[in-house]
C-alpha atoms as a PDB file:
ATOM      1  CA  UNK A   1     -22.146 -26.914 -47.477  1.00  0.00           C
ATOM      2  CA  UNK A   2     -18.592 -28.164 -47.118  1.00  0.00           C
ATOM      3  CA  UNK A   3     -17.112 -24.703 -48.084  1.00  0.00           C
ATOM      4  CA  UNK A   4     -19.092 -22.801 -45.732  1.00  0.00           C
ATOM      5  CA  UNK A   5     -18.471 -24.895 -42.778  1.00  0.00           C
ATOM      6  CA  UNK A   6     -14.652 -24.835 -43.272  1.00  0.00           C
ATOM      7  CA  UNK A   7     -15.313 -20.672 -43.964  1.00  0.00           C
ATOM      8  CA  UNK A   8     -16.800 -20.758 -40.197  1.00  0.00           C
ATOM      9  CA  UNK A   9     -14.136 -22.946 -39.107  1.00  0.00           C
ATOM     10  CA  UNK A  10     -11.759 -20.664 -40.090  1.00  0.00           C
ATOM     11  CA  UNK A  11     -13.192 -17.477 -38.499  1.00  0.00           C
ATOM     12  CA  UNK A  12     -13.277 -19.020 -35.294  1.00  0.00           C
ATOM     13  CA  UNK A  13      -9.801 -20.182 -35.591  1.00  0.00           C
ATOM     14  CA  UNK A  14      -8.113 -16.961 -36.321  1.00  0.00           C
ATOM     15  CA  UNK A  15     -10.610 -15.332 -34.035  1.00  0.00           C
ATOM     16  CA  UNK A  16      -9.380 -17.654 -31.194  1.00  0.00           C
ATOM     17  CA  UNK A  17      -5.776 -17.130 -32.119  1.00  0.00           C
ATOM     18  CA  UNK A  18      -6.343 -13.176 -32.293  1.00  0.00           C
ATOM     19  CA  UNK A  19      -7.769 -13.279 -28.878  1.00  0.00           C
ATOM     20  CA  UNK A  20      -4.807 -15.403 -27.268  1.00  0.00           C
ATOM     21  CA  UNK A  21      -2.376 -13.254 -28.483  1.00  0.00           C
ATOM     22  CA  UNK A  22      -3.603 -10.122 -26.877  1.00  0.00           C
ATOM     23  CA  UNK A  23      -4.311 -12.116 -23.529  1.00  0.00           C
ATOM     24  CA  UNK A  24      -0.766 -11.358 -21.348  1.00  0.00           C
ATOM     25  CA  UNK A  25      -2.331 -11.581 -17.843  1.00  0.00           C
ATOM     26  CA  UNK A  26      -1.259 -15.261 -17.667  1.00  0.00           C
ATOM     27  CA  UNK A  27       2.069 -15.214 -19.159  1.00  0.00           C
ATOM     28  CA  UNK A  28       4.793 -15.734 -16.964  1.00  0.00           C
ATOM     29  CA  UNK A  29       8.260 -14.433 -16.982  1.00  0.00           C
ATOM     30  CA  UNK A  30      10.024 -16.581 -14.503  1.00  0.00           C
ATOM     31  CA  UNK A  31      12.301 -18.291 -17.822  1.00  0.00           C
ATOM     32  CA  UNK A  32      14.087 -14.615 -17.767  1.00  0.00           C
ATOM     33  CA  UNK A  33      17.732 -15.602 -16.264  1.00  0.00           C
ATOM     34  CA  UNK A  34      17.919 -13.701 -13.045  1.00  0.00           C
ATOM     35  CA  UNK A  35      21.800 -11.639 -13.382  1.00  0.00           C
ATOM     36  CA  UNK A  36      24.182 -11.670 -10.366  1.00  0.00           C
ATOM     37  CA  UNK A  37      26.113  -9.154 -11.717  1.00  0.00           C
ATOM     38  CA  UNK A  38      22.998  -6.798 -13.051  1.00  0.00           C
ATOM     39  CA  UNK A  39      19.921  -7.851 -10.791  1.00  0.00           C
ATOM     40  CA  UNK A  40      21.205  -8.608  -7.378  1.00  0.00           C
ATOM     41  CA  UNK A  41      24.517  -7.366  -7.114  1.00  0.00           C
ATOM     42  CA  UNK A  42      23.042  -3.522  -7.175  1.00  0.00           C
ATOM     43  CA  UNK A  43      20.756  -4.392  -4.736  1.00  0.00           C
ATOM     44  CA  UNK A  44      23.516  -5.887  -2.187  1.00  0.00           C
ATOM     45  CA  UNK A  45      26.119  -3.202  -2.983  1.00  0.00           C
ATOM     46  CA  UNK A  46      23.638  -0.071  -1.756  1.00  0.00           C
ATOM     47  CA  UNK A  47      20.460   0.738   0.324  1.00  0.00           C
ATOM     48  CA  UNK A  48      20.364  -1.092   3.154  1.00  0.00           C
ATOM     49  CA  UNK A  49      23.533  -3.669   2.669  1.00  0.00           C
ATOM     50  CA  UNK A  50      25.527  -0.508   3.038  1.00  0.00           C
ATOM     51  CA  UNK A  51      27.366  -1.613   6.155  1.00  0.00           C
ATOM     52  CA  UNK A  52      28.360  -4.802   4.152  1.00  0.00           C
ATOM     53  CA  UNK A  53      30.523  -2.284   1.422  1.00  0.00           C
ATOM     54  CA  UNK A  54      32.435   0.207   3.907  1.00  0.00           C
ATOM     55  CA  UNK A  55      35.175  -2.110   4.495  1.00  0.00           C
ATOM     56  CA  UNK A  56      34.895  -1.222   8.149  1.00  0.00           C
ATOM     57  CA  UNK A  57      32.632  -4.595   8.967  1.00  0.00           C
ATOM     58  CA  UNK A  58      34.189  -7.675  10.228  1.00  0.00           C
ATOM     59  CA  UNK A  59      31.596  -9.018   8.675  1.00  0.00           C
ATOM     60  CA  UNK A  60      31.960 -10.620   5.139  1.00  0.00           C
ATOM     61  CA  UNK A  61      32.008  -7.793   2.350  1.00  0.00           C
ATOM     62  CA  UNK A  62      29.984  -7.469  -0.635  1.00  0.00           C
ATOM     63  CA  UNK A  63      31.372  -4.685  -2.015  1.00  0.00           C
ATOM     64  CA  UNK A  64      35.207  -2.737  -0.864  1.00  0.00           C
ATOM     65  CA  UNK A  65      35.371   0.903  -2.805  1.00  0.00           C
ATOM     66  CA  UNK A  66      35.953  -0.215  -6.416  1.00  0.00           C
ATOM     67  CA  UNK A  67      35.932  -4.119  -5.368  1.00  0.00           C
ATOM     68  CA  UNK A  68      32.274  -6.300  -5.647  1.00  0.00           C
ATOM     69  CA  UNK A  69      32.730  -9.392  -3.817  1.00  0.00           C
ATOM     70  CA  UNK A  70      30.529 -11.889  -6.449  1.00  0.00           C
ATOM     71  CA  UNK A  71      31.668 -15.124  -4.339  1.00  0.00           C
ATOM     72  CA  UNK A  72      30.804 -13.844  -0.719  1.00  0.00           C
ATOM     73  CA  UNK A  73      27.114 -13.002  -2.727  1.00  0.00           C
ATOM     74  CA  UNK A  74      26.995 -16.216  -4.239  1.00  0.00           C
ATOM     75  CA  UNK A  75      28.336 -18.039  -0.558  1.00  0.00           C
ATOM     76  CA  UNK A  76      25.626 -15.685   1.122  1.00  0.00           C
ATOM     77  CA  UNK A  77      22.609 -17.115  -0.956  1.00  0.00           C
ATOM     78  CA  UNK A  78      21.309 -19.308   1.956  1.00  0.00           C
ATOM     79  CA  UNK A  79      20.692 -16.608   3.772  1.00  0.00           C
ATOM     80  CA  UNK A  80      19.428 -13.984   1.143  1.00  0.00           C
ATOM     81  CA  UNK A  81      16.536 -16.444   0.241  1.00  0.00           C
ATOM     82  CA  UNK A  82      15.895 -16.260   3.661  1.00  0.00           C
ATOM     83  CA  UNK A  83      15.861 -12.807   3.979  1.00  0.00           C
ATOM     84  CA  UNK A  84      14.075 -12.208   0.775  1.00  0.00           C
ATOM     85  CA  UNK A  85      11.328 -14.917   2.499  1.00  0.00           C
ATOM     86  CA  UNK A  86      10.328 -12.480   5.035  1.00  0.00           C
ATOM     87  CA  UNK A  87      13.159 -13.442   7.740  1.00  0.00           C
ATOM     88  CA  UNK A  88      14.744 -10.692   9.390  1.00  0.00           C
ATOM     89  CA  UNK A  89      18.559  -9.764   8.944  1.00  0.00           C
ATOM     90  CA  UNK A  90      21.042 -12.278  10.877  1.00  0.00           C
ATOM     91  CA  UNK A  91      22.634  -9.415  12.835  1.00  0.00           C
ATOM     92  CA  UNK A  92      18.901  -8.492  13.540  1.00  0.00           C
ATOM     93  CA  UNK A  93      19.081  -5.070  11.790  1.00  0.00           C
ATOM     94  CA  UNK A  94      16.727  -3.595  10.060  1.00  0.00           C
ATOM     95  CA  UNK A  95      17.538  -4.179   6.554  1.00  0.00           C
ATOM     96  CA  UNK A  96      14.975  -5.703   4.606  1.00  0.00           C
ATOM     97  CA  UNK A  97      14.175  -5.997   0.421  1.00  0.00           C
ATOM     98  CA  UNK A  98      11.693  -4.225  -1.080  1.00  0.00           C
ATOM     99  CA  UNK A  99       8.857  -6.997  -3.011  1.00  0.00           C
ATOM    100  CA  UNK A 100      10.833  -6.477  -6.015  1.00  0.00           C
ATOM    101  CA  UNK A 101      14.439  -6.775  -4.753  1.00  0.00           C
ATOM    102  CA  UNK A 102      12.990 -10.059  -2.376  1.00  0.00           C
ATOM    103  CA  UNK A 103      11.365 -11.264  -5.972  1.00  0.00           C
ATOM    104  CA  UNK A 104      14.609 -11.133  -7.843  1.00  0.00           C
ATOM    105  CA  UNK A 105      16.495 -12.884  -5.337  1.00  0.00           C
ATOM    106  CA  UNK A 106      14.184 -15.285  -4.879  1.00  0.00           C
ATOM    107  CA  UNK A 107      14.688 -16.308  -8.272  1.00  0.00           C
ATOM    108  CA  UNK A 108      18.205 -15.905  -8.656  1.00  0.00           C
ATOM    109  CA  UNK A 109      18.112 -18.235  -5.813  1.00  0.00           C
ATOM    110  CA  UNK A 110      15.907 -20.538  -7.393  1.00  0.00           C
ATOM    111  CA  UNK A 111      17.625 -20.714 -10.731  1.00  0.00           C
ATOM    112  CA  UNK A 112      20.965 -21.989  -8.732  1.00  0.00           C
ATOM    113  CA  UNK A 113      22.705 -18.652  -7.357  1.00  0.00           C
ATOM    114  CA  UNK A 114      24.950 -18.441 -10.852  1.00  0.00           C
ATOM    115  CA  UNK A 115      28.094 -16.108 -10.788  1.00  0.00           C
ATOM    116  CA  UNK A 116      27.841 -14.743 -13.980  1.00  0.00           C
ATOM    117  CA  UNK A 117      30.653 -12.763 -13.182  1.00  0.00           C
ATOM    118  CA  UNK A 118      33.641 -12.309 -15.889  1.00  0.00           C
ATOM    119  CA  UNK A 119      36.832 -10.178 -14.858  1.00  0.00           C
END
């Protein structure tokens, strides 16, 4: 009687565990290190930051020709969060982040704003 309960026993654990395994829905990924330099740096050096990299602006810089300003992105954090929050642009342009871009910021934010940046 012993043997069969610990047979059942068994079933239902590796049953249990097969079913966890293929259950992804509630995994999350937010433990994935958000990259200045390969997440949000792209996003701030084209699209809409493009008046930020023509080195026309008086405005801070993110990005001059072959030059990406990492410390102006990291200084600017504040107000990217804010932006990526649903705020509209300080200079009340139209540039806004796509879910995605706001999403990556947000976390890059979140996880402190890190220059990973190595000359």
């Amino acid at each position: 009687m012993k043997k069969i309960f610990v047979i059942i026993l068994i079933g239902i654990w590796i049953l249990g565990a097969n079913a966890c395994y293929k259950n992804r829905d509630d995994v999350s990924y937010d433990f994935i290190a958000i990259s200045l330099t390969n997440d949000v740096a792209p996003i701030l050096t084209s699209g809409g930051c493009g008046c930020h990299n023509n080195g026309t602006t008086r405005q801070f810089l993110f990005s001059n020709k072959d030059t990406v300003f990492y410390e102006t992105m990291v200084a600017k954090a504040p107000m990217l969060l804010k932006m990526a929050n649903g705020e509209k642009h300080p200079a009340e342009g139209s540039v806004f982040f796509t879910p995605s871009q706001a999403s990556l910021v947000k976390r890059w934010v979140e996880q402190g704003a890190k220059n990973d940046h190595v000359p």
